[in-house]
Protein backbone atom coordinates (compact mmCIF):
# COMPACT_ATOMS: atom_id res chain seq x y z
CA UNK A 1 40.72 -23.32 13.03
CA UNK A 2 40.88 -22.12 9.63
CA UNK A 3 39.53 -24.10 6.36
CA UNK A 4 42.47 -25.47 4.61
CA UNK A 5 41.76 -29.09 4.01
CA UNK A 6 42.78 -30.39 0.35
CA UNK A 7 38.94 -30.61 -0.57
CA UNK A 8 38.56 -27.15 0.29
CA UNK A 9 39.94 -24.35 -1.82
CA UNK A 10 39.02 -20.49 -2.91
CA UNK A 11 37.66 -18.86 -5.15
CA UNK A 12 39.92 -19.57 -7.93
CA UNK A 13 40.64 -23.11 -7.09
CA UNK A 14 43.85 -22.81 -5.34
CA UNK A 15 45.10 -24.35 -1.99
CA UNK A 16 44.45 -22.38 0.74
CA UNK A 17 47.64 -20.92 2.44
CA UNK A 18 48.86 -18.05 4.74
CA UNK A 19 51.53 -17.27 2.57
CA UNK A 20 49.06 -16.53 -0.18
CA UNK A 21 46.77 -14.97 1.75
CA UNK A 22 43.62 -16.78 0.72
CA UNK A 23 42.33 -18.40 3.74
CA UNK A 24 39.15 -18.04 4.97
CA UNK A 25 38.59 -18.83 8.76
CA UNK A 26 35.08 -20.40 9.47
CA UNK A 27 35.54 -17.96 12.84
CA UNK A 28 35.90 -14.50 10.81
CA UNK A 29 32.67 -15.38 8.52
CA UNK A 30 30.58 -16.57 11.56
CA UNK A 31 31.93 -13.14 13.18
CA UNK A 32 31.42 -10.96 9.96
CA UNK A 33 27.82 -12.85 8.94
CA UNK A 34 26.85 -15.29 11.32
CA UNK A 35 26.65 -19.11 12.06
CA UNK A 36 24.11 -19.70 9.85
CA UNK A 37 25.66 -18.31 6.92
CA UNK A 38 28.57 -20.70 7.44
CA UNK A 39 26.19 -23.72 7.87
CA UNK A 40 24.20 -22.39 4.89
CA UNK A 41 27.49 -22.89 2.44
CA UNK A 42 28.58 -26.19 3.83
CA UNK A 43 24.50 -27.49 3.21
CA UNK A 44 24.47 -25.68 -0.20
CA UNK A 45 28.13 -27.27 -1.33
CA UNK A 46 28.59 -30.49 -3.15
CA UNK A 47 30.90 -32.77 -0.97
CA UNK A 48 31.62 -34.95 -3.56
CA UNK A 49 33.72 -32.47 -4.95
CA UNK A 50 35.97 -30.05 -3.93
CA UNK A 51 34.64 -27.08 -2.34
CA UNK A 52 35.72 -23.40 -2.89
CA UNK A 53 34.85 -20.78 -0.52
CA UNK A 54 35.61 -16.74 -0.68
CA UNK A 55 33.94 -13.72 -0.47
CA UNK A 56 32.14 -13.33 -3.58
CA UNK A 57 30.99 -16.87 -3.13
CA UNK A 58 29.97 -15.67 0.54
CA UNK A 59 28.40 -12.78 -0.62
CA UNK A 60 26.41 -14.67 -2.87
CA UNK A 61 25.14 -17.34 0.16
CA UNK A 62 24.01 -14.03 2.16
CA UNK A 63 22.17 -12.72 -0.28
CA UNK A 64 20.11 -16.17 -0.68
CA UNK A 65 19.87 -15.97 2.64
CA UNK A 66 18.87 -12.29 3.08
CA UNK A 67 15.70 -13.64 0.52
CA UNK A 68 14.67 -17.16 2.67
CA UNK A 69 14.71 -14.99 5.92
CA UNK A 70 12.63 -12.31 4.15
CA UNK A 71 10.02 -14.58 3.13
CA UNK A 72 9.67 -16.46 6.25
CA UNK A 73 9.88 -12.80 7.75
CA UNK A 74 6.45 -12.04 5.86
CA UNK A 75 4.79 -15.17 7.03
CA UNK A 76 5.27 -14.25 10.16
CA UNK A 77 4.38 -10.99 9.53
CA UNK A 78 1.04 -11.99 8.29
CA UNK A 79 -0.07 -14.89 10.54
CA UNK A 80 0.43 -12.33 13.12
CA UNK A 81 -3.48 -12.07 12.13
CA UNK A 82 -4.18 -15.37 12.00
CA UNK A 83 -6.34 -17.29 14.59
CA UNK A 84 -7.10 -20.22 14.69
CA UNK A 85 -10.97 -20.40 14.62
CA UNK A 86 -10.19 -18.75 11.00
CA UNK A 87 -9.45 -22.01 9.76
CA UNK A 88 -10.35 -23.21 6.15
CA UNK A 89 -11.09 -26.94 5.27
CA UNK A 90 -8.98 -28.52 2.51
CA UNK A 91 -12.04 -28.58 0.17
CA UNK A 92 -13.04 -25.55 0.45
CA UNK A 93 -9.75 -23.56 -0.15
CA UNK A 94 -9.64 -22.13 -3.44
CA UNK A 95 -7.33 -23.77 -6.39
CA UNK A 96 -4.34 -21.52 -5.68
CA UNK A 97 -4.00 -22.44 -2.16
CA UNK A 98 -4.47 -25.92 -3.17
CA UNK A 99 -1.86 -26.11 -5.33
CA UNK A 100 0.32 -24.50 -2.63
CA UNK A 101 -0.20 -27.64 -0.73
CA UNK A 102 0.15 -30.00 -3.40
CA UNK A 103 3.43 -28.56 -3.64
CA UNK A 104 4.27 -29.14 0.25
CA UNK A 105 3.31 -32.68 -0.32
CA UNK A 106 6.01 -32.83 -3.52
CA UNK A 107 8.78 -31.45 -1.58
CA UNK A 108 7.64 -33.35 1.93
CA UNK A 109 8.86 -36.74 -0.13
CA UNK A 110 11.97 -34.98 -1.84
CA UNK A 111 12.82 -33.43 1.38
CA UNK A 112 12.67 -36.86 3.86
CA UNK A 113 14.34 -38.86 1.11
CA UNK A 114 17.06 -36.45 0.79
CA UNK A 115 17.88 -35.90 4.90
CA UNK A 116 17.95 -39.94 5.13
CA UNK A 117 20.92 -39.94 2.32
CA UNK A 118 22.84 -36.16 3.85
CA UNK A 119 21.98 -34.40 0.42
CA UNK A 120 21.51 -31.29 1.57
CA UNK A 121 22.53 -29.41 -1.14
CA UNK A 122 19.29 -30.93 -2.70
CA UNK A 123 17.17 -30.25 0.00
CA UNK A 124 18.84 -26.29 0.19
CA UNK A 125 18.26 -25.85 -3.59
CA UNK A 126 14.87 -27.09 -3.27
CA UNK A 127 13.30 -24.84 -0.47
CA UNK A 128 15.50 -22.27 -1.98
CA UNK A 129 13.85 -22.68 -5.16
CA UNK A 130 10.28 -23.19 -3.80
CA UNK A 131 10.46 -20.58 -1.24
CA UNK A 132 12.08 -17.32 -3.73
CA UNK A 133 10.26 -18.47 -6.84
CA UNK A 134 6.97 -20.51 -5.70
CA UNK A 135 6.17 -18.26 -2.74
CA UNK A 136 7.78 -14.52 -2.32
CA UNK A 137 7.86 -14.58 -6.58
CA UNK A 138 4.13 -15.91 -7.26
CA UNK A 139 1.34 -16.90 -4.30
CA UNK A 140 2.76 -13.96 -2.14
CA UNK A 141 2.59 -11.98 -5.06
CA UNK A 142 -0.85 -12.53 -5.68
CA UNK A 143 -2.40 -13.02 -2.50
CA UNK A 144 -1.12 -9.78 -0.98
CA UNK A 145 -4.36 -8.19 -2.54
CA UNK A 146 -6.47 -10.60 -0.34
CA UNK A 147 -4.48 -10.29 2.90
CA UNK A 148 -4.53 -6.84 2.72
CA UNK A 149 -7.60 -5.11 1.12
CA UNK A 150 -10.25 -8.18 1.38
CA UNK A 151 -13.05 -8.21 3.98
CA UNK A 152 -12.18 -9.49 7.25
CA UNK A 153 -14.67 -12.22 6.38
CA UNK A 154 -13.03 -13.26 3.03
CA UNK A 155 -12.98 -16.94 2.58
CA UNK A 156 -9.78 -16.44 -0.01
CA UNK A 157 -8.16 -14.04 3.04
CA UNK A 158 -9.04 -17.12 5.29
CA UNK A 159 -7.80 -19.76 3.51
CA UNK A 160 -4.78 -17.61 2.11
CA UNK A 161 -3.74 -17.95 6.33
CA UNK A 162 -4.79 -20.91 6.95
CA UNK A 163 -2.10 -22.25 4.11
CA UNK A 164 0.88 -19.88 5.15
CA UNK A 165 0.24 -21.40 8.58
CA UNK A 166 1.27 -24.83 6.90
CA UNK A 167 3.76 -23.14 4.98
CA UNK A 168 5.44 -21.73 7.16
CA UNK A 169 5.21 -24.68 9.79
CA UNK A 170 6.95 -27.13 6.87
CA UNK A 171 9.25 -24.68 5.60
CA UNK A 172 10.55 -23.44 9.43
CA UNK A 173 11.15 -26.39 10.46
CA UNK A 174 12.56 -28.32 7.04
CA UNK A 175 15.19 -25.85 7.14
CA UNK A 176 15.99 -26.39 11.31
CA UNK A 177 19.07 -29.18 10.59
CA UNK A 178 20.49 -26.50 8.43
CA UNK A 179 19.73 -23.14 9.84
CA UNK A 180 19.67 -23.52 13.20
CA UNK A 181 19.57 -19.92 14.98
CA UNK A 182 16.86 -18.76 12.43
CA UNK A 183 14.80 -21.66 12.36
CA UNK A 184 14.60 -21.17 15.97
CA UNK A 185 14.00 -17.19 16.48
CA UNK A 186 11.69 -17.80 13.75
CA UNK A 187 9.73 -20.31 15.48
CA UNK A 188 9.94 -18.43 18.73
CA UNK A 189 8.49 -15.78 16.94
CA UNK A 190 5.49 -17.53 15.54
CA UNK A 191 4.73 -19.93 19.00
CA UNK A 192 6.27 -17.60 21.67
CA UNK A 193 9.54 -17.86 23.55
CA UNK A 194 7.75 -20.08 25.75
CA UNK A 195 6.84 -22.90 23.16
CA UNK A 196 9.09 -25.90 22.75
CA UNK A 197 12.30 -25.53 20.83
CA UNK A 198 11.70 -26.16 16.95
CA UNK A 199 14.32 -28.70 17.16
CA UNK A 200 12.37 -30.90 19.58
CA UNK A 201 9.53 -30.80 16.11
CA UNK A 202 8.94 -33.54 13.90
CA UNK A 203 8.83 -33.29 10.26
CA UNK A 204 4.95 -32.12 9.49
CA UNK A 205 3.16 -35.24 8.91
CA UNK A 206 1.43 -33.94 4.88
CA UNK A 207 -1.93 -35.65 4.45
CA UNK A 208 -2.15 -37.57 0.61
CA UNK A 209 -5.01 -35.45 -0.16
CA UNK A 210 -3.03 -32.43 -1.22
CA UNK A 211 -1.57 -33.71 -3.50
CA UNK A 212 -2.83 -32.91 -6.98
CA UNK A 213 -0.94 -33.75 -10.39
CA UNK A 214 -4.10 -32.61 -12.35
CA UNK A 215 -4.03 -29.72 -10.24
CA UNK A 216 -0.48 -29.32 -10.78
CA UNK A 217 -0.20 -29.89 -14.45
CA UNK A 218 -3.31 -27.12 -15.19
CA UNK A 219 -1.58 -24.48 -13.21
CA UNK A 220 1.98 -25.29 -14.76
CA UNK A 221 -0.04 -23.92 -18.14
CA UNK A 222 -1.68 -21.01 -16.20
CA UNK A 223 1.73 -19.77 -14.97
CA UNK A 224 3.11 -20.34 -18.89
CA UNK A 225 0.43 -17.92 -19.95
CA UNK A 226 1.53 -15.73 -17.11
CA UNK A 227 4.81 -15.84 -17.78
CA UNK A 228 4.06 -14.28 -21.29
CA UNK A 229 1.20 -11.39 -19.72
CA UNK A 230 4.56 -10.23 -17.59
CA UNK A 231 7.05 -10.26 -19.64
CA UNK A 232 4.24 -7.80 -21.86
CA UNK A 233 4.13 -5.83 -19.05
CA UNK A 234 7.68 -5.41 -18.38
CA UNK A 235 8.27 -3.86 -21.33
CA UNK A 236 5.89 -1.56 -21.06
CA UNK A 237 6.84 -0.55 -17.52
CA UNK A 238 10.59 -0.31 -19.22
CA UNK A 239 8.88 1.87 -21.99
CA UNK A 240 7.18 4.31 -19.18
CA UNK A 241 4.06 3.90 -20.90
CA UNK A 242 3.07 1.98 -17.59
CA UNK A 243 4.17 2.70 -13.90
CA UNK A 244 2.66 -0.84 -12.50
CA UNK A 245 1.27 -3.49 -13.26
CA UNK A 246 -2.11 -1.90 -12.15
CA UNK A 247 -2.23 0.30 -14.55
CA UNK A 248 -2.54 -2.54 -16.98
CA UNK A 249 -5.62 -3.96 -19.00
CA UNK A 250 -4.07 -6.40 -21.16
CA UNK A 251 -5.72 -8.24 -23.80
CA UNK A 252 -4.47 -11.91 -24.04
CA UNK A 253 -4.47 -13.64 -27.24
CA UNK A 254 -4.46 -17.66 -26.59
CA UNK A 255 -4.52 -20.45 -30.13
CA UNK A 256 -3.73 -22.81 -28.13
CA UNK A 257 -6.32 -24.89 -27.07
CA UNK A 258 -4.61 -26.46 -24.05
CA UNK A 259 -3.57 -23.41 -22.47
CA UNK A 260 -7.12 -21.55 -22.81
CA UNK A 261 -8.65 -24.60 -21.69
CA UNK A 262 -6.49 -24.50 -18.30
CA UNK A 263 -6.62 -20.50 -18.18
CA UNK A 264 -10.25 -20.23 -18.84
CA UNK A 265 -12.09 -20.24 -15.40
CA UNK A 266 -8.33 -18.46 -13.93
CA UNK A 267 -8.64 -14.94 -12.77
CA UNK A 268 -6.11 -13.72 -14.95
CA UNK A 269 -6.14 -10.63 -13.64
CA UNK A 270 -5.70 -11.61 -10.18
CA UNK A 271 -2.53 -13.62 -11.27
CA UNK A 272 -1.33 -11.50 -13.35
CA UNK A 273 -1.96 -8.57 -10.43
CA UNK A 274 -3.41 -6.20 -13.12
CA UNK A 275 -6.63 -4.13 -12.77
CA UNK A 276 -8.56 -5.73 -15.84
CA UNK A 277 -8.02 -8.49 -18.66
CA UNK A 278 -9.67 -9.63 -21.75
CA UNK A 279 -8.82 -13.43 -22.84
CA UNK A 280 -9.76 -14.32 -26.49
CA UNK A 281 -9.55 -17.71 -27.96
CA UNK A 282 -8.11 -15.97 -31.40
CA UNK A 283 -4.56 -14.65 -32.76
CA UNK A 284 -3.19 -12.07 -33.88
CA UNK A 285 -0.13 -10.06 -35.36
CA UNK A 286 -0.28 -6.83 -35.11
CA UNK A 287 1.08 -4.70 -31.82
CA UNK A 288 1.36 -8.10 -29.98
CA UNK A 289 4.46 -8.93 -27.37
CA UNK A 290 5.08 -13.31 -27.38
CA UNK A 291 7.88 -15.61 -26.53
CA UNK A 292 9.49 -17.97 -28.76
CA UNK A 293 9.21 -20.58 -26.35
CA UNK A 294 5.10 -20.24 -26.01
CA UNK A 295 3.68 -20.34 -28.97
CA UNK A 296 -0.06 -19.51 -29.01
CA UNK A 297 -0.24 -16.98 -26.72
CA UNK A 298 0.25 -13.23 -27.37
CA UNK A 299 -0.62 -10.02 -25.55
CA UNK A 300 -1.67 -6.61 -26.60
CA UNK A 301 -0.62 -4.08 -24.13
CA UNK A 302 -3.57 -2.00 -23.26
CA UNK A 303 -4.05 0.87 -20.17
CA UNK A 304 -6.83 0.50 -17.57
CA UNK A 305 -9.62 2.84 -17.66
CA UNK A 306 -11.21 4.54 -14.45
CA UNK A 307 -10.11 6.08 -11.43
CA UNK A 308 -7.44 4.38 -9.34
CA UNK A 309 -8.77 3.25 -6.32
CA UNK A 310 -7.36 4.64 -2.84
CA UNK A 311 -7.28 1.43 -1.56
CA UNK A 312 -6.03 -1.54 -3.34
CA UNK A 313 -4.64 1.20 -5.83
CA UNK A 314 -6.89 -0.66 -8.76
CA UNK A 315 -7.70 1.09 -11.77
CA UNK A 316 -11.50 0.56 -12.09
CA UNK A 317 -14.65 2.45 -13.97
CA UNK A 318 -16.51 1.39 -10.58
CA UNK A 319 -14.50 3.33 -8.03
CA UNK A 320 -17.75 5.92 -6.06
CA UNK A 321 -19.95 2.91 -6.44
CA UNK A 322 -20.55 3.49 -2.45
CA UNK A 323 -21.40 7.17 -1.62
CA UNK A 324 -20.33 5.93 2.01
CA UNK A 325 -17.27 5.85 0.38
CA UNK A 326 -15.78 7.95 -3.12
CA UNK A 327 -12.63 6.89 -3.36
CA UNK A 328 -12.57 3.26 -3.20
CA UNK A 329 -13.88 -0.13 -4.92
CA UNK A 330 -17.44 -1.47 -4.08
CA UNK A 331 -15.00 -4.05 -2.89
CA UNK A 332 -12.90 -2.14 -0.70
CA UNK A 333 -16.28 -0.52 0.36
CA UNK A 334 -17.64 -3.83 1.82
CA UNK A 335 -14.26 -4.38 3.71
CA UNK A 336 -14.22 -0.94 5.25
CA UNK A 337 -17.60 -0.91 6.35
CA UNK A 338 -16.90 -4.32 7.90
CA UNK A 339 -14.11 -2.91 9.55
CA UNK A 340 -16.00 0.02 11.02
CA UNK A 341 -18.87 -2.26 12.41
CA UNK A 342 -16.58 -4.45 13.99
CA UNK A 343 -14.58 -1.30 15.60
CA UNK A 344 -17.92 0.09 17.07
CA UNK A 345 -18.55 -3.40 18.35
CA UNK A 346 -15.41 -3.58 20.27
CA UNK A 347 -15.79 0.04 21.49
C-alpha cells in the first residue's frame, strides 16, 4: 500500500506517482520511524484539506515527537520516587502546582469535546503545546530545583509529585487513541507490565476545583514578567558575561501596577531559576534590557555574589552556613543531613 490518494500529495503539492518518484509508502516510514510516527502525522494533519507528506515534513513530526516522549520520559523518570503515602491535598499544594491543574482541567474539556467531533489535529496541537511549552519549557524547568536538591520532607518536592502523577496519568493516556505503542510502554512503565492495558483506561475524571481563572489570569502576568527577566538573561549568556542563569542577580524594574501586583508575593527567583532578585516598583533607563510588547517592566542585568554552591550550583553569600557541611546551602545542608539520618536508619 502506498499513499497516493488525490487528497494526499508531497511536499511540494504534487500527485504522488512512481514515475516521479515521490511516493511515500506508509510501510517504509513505519519501518524507518515507527507506527507511531505515521499515526502522529495523520492526527496532526487537517483532513479537510489536502494532505502533503515527505521527509522534511516527517522529519519535522519526529522531532515533535522525540520532545512529547522526552517529557513523558522525565515524568516517569521522576515518579520513579514517588509513593503514594507522599500525597499532597489540593489545598495545600502551592500556587504553581495549582495552576498546573487548573490547566489539566482547561484541556480535560478541550480534549473530550474535540475526540467526540475526530479533531485530532486540535487535540495533537494542544498537548503538543501544553506538554513542550507548559511543562518541559516552564514547571519542569522550575521545579527541577525541588525534585532534586529539596529535603526529602519538602512539602513543594511532595506536591511537585503528587501533580506529575496527575500529569502524567491525563497526558499518557489523552494521547493513547493517537499514540498507541508509546502510550502503552509508557504506561507499562509507570504501573508495571502487569497492570491493565492503558487502552482499557478511561479519560481521568478532573475534579471542578482545579480550576482557577483568577489563578490563571495572575500567573499569565507572572510568566509576562518572566518572559522579559529571560530574554535579559539571554543576552547576557550570548554576551559571555554570564554562563547560566545561576549566575544571575537581576534587578527587575516593574511601572506597571498590574504586573507587580500579580508578581509581588512570586518567587521570582525561583521562576526565573536565578540565584537572587531584587523587584522594585520604579523605572528606569539607563543599562536596562525590555520588550516592546511589555511595557513597564525592565531588567538590569546584575551577577550573583557568593560562592556557588556544590549542590544546587546556587550562587549565594550563605554557602558554609553549616560547618557539617562547607560547600553547600543551609538549604542543601538540611536535605543532606536528612538524607544521612534516614540512611543510618535503614542501615
Amino acid at each position: 500500500m502506498v499513499l497516493t490518494h488525490g487528497f494526499v500529495l508531497d511536499e511540494q503539492g504534487r500527485k504522488m506517482s512512481k514515475s516521479t518518484g515521490n511516493v511515500t509508502a506508509p510501510q517504509d516510514v513505519i519501518k524507518q520511524s515507527g507506527a507511531d510516527i505515521l499515526r502522529m502525522w495523520v492526527c496532526a494533519s487537517d483532513y479537510a484539506d489536502d494532505l502533503r507528506i515527505g521527509p522534511e515534513i516527517l522529519k519535522t513530526t519526529v522531532e515533535t515527537y522525540r520532545k512529547l516522549r522526552n517529557t513523558v520520559r522525565w515524568m516517569l523518570g521522576s515518579l520513579a520516587h514517588f509513593h503514594e503515602d507522599e500525597r499532597v491535598k489540593f489545598e495545600k499544594m502551592p500556587e504553581l502546582e495549582r495552576l498546573m491543574l487548573h490547566r489539566l482541567s482547561e484541556l480535560d474539556e478541550l480534549v473530550r469535546k474535540a475526540y467526540a467531533d475526530f479533531d485530532y489535529k486540535r487535540i495533537f496541537a494542544a498537548l503538543s503545546a501544553f506538554m513542550t511549552s507548559d511543562l518541559s519549557a516552564f514547571y519542569f524547568d522550575i521545579r527541577k530545583d525541588a525534585l532534586y536538591c529539596d529535603a526529602y520532607s519538602s512539602a513543594t518536592r511532595k506536591a511537585c509529585l503528587t501533580v506529575l502523577d496527575q500529569l502524567f496519568r491525563c497526558t499518557v493516556v489523552w494521547l493513547a487513541p493517537m499514540l498507541c505503542f508509546t502510550a502503552e510502554e509508557s504506561w507499562a512503565s509507570r504501573y508495571s507490565a502487569a497492570a491493565k492495558s492503558v487502552h482499557l483506561e478511561l479519560f481521568p475524571e478532573v475534579p471542578a476545583a482545579w480550576r482557577d481563572d483568577k489563578l490563571a489570569d495572575k500567573w499569565r502576568k507572572v510568566r509576562t514578567v518572566r518572559r522579559v527577566i529571560t530574554g535579559a538573561l539571554e543576552i547576557e549568556r550570548a554576551q559571555k558575561r554570564i554562563g547560566s542563569s545561576l549566575e544571575a542577580h537581576p534587578i527587575v524594574l516593574i511601572t506597571a501596577e498590574d504586573l507587580f501586583e500579580a508578581v509581588l508575593d512570586v518567587d521570582l527567583a525561583e521562576v526565573c531559576i536565578t540565584s537572587a532578585l531584587t523587584l522594585r516598583n520604579v523605572g528606569s533607563s539607563e543599562g536596562v534590557f525590555s520588550l516592546p510588547d511589555v511595557p513597564g517592566v525592565a531588567v538590569i542585568p546584575n551577577l550573583a555574589e557568593g560562592t556557588k554552591c556544590a549542590r544546587s550550583w546556587k550562587i549565594l553569600t550563605t554557602i558554609g552556613a553549616d560547618p557539617d557541611y562547607p560547600d553547600v546551602s543551609p538549604r542543601d545542608a538540611k536535605a543532606l543531613r536528612e538524607w544521612e539520618t534516614m540512611r543510618k536508619a535503614a542501615e
